[in-house]
PDB file of N, CA and C in Angstrom:
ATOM      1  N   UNK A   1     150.399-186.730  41.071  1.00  0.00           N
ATOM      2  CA  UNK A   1     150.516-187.299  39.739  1.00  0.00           C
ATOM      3  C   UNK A   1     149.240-188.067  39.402  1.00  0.00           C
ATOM      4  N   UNK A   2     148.880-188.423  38.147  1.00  0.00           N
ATOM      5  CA  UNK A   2     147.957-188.889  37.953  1.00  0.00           C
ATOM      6  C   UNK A   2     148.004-190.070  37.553  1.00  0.00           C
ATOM      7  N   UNK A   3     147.364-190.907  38.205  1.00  0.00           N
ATOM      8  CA  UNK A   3     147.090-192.355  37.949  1.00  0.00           C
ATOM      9  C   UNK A   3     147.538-192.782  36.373  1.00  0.00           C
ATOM     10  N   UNK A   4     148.226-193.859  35.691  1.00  0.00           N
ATOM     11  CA  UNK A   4     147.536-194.942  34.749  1.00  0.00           C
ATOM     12  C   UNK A   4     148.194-194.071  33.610  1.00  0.00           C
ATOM     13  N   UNK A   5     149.213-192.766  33.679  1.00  0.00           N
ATOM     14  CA  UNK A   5     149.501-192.156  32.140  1.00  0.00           C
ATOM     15  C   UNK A   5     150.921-191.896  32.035  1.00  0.00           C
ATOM     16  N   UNK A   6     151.530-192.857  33.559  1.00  0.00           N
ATOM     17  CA  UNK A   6     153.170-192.459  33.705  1.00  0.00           C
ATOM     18  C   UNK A   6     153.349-193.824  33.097  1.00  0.00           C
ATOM     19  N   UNK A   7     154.938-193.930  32.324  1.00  0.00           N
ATOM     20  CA  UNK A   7     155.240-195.211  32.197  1.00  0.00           C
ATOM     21  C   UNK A   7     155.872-196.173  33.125  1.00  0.00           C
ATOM     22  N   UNK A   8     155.769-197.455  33.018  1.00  0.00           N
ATOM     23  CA  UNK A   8     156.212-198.175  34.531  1.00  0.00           C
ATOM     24  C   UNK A   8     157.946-198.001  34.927  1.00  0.00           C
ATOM     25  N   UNK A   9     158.415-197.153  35.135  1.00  0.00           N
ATOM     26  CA  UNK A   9     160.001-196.770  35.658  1.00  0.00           C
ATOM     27  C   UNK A   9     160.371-197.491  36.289  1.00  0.00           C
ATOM     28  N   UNK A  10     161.400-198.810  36.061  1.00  0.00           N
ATOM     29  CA  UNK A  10     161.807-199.673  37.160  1.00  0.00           C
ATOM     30  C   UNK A  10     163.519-200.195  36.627  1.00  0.00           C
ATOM     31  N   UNK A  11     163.933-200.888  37.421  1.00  0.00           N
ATOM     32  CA  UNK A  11     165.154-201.010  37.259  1.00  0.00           C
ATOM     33  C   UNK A  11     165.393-202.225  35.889  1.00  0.00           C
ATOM     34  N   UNK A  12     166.351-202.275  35.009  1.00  0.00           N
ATOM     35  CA  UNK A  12     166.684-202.733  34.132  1.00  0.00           C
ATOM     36  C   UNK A  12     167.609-202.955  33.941  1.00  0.00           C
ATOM     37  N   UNK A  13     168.323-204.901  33.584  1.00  0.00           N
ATOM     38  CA  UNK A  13     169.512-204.910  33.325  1.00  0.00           C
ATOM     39  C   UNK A  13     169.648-204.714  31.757  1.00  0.00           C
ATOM     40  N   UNK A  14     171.217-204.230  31.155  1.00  0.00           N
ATOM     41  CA  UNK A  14     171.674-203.492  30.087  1.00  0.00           C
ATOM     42  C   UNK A  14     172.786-204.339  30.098  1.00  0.00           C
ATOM     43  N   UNK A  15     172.455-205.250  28.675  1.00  0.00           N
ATOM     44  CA  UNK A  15     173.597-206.308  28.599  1.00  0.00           C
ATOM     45  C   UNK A  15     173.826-206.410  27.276  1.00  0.00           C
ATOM     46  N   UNK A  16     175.565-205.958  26.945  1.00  0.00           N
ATOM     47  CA  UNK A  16     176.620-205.468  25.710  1.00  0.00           C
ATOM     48  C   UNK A  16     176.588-207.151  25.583  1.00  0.00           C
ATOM     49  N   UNK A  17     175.957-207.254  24.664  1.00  0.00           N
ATOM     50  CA  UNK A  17     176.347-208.970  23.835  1.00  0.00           C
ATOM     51  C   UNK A  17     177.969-209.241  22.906  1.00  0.00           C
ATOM     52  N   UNK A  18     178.618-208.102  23.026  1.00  0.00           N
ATOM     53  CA  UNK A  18     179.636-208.132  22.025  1.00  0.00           C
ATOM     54  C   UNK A  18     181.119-208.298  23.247  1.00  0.00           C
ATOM     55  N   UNK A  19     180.507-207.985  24.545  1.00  0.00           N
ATOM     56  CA  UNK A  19     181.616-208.438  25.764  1.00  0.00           C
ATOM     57  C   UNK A  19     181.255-209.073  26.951  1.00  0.00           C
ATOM     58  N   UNK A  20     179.974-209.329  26.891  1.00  0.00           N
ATOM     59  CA  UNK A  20     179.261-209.532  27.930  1.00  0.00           C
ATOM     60  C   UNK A  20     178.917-209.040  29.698  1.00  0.00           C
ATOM     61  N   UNK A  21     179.795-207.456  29.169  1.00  0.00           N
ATOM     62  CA  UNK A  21     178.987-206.716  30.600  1.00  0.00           C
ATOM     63  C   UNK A  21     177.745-206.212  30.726  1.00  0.00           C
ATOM     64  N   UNK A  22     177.520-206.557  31.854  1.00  0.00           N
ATOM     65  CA  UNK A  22     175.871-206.246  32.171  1.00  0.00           C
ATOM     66  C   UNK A  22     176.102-204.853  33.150  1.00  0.00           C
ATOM     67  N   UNK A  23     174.855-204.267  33.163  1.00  0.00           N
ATOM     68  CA  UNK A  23     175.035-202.937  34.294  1.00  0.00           C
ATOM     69  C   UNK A  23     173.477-202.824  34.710  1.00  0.00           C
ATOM     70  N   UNK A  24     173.212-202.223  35.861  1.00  0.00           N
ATOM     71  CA  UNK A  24     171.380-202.409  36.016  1.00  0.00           C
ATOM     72  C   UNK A  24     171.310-200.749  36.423  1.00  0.00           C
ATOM     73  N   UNK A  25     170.359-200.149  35.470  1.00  0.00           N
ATOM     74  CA  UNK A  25     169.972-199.008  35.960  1.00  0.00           C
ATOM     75  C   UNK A  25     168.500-198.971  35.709  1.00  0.00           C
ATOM     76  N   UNK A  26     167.826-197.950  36.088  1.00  0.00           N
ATOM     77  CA  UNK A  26     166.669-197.490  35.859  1.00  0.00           C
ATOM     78  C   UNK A  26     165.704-196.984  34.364  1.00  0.00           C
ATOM     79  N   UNK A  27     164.945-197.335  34.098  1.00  0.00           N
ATOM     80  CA  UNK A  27     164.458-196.968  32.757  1.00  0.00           C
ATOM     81  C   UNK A  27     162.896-197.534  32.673  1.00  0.00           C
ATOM     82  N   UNK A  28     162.214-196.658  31.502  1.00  0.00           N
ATOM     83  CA  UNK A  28     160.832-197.167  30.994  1.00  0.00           C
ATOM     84  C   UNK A  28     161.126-197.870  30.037  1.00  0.00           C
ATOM     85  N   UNK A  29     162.167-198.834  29.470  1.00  0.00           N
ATOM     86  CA  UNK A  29     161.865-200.101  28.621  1.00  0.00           C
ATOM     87  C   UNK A  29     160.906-200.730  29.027  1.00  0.00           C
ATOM     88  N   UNK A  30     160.486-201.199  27.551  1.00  0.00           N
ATOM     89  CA  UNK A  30     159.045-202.477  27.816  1.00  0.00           C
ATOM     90  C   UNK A  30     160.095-203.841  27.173  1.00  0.00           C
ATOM     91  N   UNK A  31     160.221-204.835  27.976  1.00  0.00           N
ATOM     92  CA  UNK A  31     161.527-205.894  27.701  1.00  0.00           C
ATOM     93  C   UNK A  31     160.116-207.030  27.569  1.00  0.00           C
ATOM     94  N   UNK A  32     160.875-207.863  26.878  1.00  0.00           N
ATOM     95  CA  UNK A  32     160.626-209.346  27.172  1.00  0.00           C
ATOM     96  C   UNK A  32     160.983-210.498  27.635  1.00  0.00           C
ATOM     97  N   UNK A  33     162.031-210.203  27.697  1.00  0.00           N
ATOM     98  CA  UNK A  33     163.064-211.034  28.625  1.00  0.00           C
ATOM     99  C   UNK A  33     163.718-210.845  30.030  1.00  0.00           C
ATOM    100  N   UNK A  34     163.727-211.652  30.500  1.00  0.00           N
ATOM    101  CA  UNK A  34     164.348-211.426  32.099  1.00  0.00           C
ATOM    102  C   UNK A  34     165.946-212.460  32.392  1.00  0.00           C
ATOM    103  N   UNK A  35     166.469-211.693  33.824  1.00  0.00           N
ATOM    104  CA  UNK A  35     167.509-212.415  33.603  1.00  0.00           C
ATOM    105  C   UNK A  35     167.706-212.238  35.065  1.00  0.00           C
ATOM    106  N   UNK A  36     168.036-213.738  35.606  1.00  0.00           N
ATOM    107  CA  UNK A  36     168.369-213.591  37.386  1.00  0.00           C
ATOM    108  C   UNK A  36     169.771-213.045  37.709  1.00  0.00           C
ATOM    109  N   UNK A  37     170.094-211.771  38.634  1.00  0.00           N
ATOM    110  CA  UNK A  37     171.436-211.630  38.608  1.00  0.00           C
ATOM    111  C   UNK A  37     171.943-212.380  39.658  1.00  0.00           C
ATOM    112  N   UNK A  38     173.054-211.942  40.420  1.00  0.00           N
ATOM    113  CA  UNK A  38     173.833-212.576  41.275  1.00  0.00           C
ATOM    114  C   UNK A  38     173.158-212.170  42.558  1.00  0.00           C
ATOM    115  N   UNK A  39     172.005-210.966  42.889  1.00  0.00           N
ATOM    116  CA  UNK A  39     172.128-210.636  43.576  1.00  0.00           C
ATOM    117  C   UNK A  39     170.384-211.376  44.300  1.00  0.00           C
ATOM    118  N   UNK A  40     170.612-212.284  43.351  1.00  0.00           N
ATOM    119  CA  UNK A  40     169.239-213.310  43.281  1.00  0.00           C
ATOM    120  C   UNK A  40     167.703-213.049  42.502  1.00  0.00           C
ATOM    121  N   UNK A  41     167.506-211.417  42.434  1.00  0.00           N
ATOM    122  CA  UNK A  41     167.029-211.061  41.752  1.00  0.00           C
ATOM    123  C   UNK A  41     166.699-210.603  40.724  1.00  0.00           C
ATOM    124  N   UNK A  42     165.151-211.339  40.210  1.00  0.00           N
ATOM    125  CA  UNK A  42     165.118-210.948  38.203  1.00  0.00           C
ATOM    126  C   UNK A  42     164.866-210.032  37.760  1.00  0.00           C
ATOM    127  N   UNK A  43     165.340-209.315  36.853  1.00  0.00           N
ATOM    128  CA  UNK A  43     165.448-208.225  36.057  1.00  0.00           C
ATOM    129  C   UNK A  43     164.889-208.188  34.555  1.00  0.00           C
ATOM    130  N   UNK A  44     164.307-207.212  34.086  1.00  0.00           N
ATOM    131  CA  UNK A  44     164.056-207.421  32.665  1.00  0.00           C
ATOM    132  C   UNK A  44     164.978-207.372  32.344  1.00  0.00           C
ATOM    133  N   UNK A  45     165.539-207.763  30.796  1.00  0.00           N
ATOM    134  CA  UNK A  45     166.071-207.530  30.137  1.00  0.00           C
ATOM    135  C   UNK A  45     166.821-206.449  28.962  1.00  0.00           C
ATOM    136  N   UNK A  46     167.408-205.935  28.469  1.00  0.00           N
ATOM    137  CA  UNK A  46     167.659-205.532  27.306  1.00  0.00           C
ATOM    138  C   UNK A  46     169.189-205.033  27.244  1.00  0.00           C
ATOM    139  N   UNK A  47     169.041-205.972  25.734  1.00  0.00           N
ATOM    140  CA  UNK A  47     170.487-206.432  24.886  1.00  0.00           C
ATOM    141  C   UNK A  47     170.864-205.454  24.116  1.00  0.00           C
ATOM    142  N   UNK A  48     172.182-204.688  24.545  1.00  0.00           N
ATOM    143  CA  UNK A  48     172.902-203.707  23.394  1.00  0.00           C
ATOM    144  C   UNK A  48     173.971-204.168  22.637  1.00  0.00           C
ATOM    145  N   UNK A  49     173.979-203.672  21.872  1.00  0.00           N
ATOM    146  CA  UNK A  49     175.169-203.658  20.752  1.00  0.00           C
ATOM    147  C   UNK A  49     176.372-203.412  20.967  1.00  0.00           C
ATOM    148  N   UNK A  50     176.728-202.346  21.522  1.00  0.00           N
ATOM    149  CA  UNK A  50     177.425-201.402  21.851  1.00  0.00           C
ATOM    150  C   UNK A  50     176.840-200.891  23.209  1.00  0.00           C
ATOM    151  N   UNK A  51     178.442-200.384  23.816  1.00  0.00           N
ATOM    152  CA  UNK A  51     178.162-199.456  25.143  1.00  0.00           C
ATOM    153  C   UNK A  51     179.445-199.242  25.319  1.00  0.00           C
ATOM    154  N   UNK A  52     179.408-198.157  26.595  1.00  0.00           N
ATOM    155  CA  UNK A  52     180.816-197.655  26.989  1.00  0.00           C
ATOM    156  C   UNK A  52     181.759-198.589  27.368  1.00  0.00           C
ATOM    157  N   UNK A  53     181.993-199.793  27.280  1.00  0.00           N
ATOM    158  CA  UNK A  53     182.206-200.873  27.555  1.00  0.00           C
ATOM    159  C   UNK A  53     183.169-201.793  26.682  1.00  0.00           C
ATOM    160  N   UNK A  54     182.382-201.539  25.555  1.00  0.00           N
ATOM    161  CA  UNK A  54     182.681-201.816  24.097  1.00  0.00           C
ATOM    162  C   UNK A  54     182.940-201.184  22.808  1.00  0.00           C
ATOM    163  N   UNK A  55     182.359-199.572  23.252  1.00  0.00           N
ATOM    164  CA  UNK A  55     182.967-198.750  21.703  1.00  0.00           C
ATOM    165  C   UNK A  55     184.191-198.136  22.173  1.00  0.00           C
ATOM    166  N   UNK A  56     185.038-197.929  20.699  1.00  0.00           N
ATOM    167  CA  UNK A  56     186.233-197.805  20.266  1.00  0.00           C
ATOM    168  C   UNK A  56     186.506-196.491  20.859  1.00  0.00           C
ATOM    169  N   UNK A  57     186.016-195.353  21.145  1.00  0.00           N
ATOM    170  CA  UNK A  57     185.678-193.771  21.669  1.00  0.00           C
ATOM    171  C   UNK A  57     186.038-193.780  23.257  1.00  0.00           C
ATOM    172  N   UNK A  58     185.423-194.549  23.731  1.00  0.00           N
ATOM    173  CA  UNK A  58     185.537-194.998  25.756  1.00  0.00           C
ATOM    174  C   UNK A  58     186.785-195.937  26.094  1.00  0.00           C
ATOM    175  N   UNK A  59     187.044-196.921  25.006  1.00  0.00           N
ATOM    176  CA  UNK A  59     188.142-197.757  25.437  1.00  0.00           C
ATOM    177  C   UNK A  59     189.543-197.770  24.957  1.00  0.00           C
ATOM    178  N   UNK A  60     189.612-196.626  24.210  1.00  0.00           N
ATOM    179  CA  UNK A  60     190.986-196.320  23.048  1.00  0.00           C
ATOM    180  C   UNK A  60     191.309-197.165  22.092  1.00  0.00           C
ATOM    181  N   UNK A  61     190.459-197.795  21.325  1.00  0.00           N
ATOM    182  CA  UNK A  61     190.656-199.030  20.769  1.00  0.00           C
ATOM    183  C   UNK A  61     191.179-198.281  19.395  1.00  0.00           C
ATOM    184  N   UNK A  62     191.954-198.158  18.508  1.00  0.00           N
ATOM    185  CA  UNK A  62     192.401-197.746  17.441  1.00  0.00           C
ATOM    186  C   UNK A  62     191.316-198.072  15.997  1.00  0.00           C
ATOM    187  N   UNK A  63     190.877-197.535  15.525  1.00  0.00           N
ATOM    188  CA  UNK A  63     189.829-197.693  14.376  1.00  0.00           C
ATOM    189  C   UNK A  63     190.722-198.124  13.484  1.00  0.00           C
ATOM    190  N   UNK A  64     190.565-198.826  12.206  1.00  0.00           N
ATOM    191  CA  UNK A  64     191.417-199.159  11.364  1.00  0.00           C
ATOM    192  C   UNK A  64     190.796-198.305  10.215  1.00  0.00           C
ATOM    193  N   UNK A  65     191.127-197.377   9.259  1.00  0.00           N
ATOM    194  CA  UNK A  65     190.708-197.025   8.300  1.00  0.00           C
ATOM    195  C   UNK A  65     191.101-197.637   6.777  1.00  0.00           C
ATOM    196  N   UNK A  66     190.352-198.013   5.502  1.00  0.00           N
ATOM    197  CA  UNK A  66     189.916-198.599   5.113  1.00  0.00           C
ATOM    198  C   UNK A  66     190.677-197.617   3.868  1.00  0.00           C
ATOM    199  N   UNK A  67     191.349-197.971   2.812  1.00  0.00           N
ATOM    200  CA  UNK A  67     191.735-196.859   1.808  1.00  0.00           C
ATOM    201  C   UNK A  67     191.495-197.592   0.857  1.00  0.00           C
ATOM    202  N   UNK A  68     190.190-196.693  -0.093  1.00  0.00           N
ATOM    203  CA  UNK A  68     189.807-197.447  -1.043  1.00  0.00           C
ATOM    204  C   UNK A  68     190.178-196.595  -2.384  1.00  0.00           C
ATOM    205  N   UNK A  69     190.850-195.684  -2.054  1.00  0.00           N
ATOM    206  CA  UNK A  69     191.444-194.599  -3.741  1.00  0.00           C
ATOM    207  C   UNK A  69     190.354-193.592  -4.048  1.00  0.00           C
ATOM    208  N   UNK A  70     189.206-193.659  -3.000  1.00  0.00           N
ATOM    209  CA  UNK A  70     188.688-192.564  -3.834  1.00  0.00           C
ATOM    210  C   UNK A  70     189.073-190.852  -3.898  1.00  0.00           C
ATOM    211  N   UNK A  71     189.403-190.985  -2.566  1.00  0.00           N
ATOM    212  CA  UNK A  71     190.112-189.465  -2.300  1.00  0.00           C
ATOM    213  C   UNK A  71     191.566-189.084  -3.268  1.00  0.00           C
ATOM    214  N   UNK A  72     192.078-190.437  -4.132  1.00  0.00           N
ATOM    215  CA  UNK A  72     193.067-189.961  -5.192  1.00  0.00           C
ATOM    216  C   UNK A  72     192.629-189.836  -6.710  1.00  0.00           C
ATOM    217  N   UNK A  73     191.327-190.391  -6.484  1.00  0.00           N
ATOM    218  CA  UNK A  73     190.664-190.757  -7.792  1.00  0.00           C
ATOM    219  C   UNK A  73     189.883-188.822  -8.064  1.00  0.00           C
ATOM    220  N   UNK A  74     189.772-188.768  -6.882  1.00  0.00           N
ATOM    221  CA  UNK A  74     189.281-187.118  -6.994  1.00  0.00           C
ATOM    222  C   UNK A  74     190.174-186.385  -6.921  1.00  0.00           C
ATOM    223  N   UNK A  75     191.192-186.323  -6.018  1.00  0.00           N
ATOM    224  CA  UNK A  75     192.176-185.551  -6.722  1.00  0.00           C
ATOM    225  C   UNK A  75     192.767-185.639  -8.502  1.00  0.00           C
ATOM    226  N   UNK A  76     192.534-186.602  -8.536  1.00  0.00           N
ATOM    227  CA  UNK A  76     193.342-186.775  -9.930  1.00  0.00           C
ATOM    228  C   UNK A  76     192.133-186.006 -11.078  1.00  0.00           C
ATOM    229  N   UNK A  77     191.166-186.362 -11.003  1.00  0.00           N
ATOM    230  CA  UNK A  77     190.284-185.720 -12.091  1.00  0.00           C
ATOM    231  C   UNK A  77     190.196-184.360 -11.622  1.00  0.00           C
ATOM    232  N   UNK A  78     189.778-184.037 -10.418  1.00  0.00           N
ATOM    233  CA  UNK A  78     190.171-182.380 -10.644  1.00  0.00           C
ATOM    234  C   UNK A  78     191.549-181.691 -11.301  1.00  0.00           C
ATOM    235  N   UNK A  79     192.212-182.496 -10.807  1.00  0.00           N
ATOM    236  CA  UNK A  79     193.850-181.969 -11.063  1.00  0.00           C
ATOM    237  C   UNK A  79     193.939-181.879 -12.883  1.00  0.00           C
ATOM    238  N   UNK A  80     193.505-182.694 -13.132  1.00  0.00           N
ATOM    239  CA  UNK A  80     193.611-182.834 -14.719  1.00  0.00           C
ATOM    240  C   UNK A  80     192.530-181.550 -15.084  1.00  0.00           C
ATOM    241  N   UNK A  81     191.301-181.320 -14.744  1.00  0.00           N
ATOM    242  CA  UNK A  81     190.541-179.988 -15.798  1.00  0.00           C
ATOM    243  C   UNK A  81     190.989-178.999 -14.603  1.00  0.00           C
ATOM    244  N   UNK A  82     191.791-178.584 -13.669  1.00  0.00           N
ATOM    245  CA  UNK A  82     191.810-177.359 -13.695  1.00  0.00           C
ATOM    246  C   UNK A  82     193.193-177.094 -14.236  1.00  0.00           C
ATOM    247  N   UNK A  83     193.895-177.491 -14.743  1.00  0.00           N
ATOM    248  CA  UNK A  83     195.262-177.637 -15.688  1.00  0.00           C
ATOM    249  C   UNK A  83     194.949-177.130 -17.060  1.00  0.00           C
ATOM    250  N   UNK A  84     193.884-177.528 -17.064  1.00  0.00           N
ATOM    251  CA  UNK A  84     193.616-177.418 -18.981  1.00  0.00           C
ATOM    252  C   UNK A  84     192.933-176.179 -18.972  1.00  0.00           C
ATOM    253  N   UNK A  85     192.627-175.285 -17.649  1.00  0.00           N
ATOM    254  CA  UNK A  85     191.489-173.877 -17.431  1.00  0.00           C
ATOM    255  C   UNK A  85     193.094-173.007 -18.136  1.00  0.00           C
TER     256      UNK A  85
END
């Protein structure tokens, strides 16, 4: 391999701010932050949003859907001009 054109591949903790699990795997993130784990050693950082951890898809969490009339508001105006065809 050639010197100076790979990116630095090293281990990285991956921490869901919305439950607070952390997990450490491998990656070329460029972090700015570090964080000491339990296992005494520091880790860069980087903060997700979401993860298997926390979305609704991995944990069966029920989505709530949101009914705002538009799907009757379109039925209804179609329904009315193809009546009058």
């Amino acid at each position: 391999m050639k010197e100076g054109i790979h990116p630095n591949y090293r281990e990285v903790v991956f921490h869901d701010v919305s439950n607070g699990f952390k997990f450490i795997t491998r990656s070329t993130l460029n972090t700015r932050e570090t964080i000491k784990m339990e296992d005494g050693k520091e880790y860069p950082l980087f903060k997700l949003d979401v993860s298997s951890e926390s979305h609704p898809f991995y944990t069966g969490a029920q989505q709530r859907l949101v009914e705002t009339g538009r799907v009757e508001k379109f039925r209804q105006k179609f329904a009315r001009s193809s009546k009058s065809d």
